[in-house]
C-alpha atoms as a PDB file:
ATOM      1  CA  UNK A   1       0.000   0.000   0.000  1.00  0.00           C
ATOM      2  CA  UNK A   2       1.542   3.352  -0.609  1.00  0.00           C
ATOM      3  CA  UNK A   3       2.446   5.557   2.161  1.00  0.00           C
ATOM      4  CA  UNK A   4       2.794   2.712   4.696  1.00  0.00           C
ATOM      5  CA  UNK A   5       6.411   1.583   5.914  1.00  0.00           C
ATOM      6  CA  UNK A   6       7.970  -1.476   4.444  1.00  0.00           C
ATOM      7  CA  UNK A   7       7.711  -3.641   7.924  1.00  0.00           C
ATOM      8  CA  UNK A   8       6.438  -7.583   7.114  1.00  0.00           C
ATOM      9  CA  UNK A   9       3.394  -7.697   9.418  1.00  0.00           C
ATOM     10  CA  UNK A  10       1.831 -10.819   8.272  1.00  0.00           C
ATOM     11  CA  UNK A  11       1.922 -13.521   5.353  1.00  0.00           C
ATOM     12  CA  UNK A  12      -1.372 -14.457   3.651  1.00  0.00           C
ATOM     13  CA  UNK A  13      -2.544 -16.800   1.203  1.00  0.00           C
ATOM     14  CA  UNK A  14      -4.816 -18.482  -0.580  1.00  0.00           C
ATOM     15  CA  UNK A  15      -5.169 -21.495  -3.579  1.00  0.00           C
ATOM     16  CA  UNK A  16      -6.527 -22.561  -6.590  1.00  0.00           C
ATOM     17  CA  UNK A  17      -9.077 -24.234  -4.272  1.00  0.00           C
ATOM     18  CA  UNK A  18     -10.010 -21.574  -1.660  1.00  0.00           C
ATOM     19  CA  UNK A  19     -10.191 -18.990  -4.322  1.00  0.00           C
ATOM     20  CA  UNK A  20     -13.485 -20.574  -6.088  1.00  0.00           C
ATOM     21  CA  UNK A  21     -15.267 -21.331  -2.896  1.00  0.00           C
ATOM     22  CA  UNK A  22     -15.058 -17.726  -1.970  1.00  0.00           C
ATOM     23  CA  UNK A  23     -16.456 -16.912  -5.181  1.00  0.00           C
ATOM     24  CA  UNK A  24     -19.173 -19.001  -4.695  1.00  0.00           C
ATOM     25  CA  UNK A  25     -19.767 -19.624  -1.180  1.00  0.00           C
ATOM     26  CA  UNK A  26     -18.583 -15.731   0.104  1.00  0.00           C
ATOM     27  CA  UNK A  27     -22.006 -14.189   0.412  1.00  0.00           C
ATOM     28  CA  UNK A  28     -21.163 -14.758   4.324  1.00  0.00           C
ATOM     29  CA  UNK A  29     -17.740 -14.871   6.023  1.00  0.00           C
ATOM     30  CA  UNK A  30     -15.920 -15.212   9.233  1.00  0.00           C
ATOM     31  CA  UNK A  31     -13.144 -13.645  10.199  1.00  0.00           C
ATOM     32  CA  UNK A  32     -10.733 -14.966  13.426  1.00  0.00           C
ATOM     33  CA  UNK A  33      -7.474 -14.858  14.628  1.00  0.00           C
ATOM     34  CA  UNK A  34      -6.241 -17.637  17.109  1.00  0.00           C
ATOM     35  CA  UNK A  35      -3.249 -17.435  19.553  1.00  0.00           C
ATOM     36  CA  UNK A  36      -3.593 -20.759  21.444  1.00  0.00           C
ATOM     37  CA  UNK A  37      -1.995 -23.220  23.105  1.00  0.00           C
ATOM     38  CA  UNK A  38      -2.354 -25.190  19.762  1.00  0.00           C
ATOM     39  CA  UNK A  39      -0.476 -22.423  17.909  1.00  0.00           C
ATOM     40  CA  UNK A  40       2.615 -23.360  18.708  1.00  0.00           C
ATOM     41  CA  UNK A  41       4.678 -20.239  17.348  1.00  0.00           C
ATOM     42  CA  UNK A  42       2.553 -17.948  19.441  1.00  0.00           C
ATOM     43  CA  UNK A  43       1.834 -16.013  16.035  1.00  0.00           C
ATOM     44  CA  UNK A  44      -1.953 -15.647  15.257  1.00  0.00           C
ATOM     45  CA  UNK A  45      -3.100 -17.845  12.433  1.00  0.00           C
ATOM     46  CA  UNK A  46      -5.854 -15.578  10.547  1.00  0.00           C
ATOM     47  CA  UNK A  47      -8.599 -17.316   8.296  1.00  0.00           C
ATOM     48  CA  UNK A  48     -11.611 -16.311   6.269  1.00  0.00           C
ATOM     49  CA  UNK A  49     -14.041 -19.264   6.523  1.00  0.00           C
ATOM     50  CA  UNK A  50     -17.196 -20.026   4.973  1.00  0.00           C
ATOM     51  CA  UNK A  51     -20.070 -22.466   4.823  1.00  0.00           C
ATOM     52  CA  UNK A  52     -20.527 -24.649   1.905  1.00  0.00           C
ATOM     53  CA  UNK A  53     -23.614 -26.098   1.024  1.00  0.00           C
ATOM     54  CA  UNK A  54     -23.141 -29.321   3.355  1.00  0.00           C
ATOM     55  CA  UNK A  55     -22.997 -27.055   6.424  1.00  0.00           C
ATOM     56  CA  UNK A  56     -19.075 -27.875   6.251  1.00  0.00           C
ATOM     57  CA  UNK A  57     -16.570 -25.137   6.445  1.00  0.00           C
ATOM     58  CA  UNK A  58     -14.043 -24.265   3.793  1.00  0.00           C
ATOM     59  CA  UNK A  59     -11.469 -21.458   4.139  1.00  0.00           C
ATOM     60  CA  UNK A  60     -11.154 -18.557   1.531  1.00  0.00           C
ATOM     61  CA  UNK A  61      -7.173 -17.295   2.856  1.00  0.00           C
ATOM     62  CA  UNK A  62      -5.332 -17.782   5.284  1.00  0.00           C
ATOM     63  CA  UNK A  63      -2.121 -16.404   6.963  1.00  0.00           C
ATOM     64  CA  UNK A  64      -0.181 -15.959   9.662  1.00  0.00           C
ATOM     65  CA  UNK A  65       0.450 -12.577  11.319  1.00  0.00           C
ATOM     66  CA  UNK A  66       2.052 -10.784  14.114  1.00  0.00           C
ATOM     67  CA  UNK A  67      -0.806  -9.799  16.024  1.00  0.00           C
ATOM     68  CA  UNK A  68      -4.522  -9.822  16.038  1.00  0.00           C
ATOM     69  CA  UNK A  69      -4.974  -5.898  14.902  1.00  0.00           C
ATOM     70  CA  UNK A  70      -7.536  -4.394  12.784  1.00  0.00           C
ATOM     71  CA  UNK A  71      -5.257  -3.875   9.905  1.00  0.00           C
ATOM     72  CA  UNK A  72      -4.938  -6.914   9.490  1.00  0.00           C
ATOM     73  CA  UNK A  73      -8.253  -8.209   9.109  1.00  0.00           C
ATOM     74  CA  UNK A  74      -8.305  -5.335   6.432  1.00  0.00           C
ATOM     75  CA  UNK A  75      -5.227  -6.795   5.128  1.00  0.00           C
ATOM     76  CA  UNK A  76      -6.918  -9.923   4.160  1.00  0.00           C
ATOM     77  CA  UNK A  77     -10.295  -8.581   2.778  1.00  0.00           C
ATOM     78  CA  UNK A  78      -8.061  -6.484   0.729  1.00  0.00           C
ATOM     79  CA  UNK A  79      -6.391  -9.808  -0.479  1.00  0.00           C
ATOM     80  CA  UNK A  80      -9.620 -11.378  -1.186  1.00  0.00           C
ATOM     81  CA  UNK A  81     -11.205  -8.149  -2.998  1.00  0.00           C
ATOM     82  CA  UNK A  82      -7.608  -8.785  -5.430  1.00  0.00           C
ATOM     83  CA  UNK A  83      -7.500 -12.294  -6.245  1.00  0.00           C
ATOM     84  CA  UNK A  84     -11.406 -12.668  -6.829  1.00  0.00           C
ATOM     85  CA  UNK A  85     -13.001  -9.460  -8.087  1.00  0.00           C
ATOM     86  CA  UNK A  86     -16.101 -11.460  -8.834  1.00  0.00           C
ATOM     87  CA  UNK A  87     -17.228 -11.489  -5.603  1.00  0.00           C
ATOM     88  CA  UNK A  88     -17.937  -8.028  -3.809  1.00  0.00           C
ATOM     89  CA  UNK A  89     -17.529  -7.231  -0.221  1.00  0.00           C
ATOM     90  CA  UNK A  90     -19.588  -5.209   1.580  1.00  0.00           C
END
């Protein structure tokens, strides 16, 4: 983004996979950071998830960031809004 300093906050990504089921499925998301126990790198793992049509989830992007802030969570819609411009976000 232009203006901002050059620091690595966070890594996202997302596949060949997770790209279509946001297109489809990203009428409705969910956005959440975890810092657990489970995490073992005490970094927050960040994921867009989604409901397919089984009631299963399915993840749109994912990443791994240095902490749970708001810019980050913009971060990753911003992602999303670039790597599938078929599907708005609101």
């Amino acid at each position: 983004m232009k203006g901002m300093n050059k620091t690595l906050l966070g890594l996202y990504w997302t596949t060949a996979t997770k790209r279509p089921n946001f297109e489809l499925l990203g009428a409705f998301i969910c956005l959440d950071m975890m810092k657990s126990g489970v995490n073992n790198l005490l970094w927050p793992y960040s994921a867009i998830t989604m409901l397919d049509e089984m009631n299963h989830i399915c993840v749109a992007c994912e990443g791994i960031v240095c902490s749970e802030r708001q810019d980050m969570y913009a971060a990753q819609a911003i992602l999303l809004k670039e790597y599938a411009p078929g599907r708005l976000l609101s």
